[in-house]
N, C-alpha and C. Protein backbone atom coordinates (compact mmCIF):
# COMPACT_ATOMS: atom_id res chain seq x y z
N UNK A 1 93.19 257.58 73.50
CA UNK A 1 92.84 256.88 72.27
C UNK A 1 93.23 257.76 71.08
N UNK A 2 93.74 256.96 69.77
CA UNK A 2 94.30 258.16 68.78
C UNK A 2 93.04 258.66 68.13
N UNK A 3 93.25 259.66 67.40
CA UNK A 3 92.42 260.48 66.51
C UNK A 3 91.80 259.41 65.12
N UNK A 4 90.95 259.85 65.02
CA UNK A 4 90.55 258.51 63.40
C UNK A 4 89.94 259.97 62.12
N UNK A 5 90.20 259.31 61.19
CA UNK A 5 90.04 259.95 60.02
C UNK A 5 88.27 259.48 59.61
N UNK A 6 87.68 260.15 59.11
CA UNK A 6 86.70 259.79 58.58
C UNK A 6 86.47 259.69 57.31
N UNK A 7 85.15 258.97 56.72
CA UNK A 7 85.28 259.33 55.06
C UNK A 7 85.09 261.06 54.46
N UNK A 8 85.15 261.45 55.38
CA UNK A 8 84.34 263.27 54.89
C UNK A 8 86.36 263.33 54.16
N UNK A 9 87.28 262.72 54.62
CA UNK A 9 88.53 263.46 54.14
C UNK A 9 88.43 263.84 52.64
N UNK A 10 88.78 264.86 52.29
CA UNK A 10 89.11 265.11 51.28
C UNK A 10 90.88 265.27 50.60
N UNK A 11 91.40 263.75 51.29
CA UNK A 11 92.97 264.08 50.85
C UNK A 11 94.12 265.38 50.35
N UNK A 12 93.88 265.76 51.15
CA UNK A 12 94.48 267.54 51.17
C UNK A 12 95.71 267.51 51.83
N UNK A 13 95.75 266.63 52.77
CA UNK A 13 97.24 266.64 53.57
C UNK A 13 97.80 267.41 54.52
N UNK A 14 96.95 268.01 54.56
CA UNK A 14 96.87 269.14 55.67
C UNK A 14 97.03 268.86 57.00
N UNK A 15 96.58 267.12 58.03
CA UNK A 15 96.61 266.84 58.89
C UNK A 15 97.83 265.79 58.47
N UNK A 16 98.52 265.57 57.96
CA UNK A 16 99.87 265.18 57.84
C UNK A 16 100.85 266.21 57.79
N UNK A 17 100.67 267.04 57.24
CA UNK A 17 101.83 268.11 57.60
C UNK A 17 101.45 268.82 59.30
N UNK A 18 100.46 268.65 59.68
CA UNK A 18 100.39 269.36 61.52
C UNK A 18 101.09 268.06 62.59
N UNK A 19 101.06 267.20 61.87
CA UNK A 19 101.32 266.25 62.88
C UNK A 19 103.08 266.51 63.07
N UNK A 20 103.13 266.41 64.55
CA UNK A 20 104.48 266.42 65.30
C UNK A 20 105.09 265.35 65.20
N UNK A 21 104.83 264.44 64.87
CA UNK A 21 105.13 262.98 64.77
C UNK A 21 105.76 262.09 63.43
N UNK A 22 104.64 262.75 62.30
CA UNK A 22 104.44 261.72 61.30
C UNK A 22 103.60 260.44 61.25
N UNK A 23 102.53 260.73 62.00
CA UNK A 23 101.70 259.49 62.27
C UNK A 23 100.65 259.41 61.45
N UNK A 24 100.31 260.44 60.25
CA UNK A 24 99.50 260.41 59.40
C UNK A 24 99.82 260.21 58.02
N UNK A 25 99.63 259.27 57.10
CA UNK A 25 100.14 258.97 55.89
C UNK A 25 98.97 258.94 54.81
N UNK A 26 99.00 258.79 53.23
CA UNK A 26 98.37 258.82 52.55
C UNK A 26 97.76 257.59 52.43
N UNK A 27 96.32 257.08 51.96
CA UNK A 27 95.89 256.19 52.42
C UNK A 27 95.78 255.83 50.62
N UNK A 28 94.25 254.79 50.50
CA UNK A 28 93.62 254.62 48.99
C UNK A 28 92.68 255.65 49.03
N UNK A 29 92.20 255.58 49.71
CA UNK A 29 91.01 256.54 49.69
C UNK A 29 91.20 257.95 50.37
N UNK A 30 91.63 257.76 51.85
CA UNK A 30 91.73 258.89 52.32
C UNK A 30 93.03 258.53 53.13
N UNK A 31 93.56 259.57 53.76
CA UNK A 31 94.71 259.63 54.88
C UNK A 31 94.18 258.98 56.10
N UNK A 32 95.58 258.06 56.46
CA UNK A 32 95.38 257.18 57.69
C UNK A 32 96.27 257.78 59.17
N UNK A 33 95.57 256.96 60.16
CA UNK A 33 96.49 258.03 61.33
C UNK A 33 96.96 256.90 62.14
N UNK A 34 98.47 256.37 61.90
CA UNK A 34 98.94 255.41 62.93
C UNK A 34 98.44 255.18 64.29
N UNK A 35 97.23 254.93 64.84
CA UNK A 35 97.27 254.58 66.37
C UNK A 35 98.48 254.31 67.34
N UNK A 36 99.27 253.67 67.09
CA UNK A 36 100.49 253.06 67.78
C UNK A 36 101.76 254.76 67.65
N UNK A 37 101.41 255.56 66.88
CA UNK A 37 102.67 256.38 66.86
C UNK A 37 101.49 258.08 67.04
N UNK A 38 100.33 258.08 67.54
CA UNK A 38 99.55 259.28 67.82
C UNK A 38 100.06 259.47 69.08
N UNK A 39 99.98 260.96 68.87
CA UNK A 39 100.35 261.55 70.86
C UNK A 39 98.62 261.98 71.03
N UNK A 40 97.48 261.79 70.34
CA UNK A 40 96.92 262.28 70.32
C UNK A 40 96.48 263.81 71.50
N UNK A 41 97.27 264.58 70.61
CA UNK A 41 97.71 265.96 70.83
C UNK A 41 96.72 267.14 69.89
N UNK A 42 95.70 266.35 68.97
CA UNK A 42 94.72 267.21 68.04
C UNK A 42 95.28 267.85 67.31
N UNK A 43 96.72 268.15 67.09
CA UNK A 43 97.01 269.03 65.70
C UNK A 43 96.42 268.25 64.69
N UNK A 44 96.08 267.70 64.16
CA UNK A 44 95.81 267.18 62.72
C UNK A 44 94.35 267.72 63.07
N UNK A 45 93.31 267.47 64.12
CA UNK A 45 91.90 267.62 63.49
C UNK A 45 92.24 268.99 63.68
N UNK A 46 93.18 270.06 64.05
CA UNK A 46 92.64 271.30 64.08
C UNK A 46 93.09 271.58 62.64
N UNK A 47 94.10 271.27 62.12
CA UNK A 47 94.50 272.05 60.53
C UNK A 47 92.99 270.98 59.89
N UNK A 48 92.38 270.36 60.11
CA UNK A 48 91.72 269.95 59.08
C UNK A 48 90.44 271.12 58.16
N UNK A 49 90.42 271.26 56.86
CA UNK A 49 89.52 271.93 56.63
C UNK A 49 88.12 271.45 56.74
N UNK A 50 87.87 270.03 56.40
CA UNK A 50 86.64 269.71 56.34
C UNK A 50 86.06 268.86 57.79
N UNK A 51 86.77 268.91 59.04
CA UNK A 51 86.46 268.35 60.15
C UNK A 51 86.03 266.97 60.24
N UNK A 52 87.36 266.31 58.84
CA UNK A 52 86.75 265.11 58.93
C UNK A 52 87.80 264.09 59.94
N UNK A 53 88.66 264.31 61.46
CA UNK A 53 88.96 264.42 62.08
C UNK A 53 88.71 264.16 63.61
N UNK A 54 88.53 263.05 64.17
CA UNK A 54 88.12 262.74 65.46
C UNK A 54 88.83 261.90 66.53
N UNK A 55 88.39 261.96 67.94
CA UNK A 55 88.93 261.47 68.90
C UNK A 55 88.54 260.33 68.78
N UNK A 56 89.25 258.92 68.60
CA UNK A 56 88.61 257.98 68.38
C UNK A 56 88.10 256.77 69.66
């Protein structure tokens, strides 16, 4: 199952630049994480600073 963003993001971008893929983009509010294009592989929740980042 892919990784999901939560509201804790603080749009930093940080789990868009870890991703191997490009499966994370800028959202309205916060950054979104393509389901259909995740290897869910956890680089994005590990660069995250605020652990707003999960297995979904």
């Amino acid at each position: 199952m892919a990784y999901v963003i939560s509201d804790d993001c603080i749009s930093c971008g940080a789990c868009a630049d870890g991703c191997p893929v490009g499966a994370i983009v800028e959202g309205d509010s916060k950054y979104e994480i393509d389901a259909d294009s995740c290897l869910d592989c956890g680089a994005c929740a590990e660069g995250c600073p605020v652990s707003a980042i999960s297995e979904g």
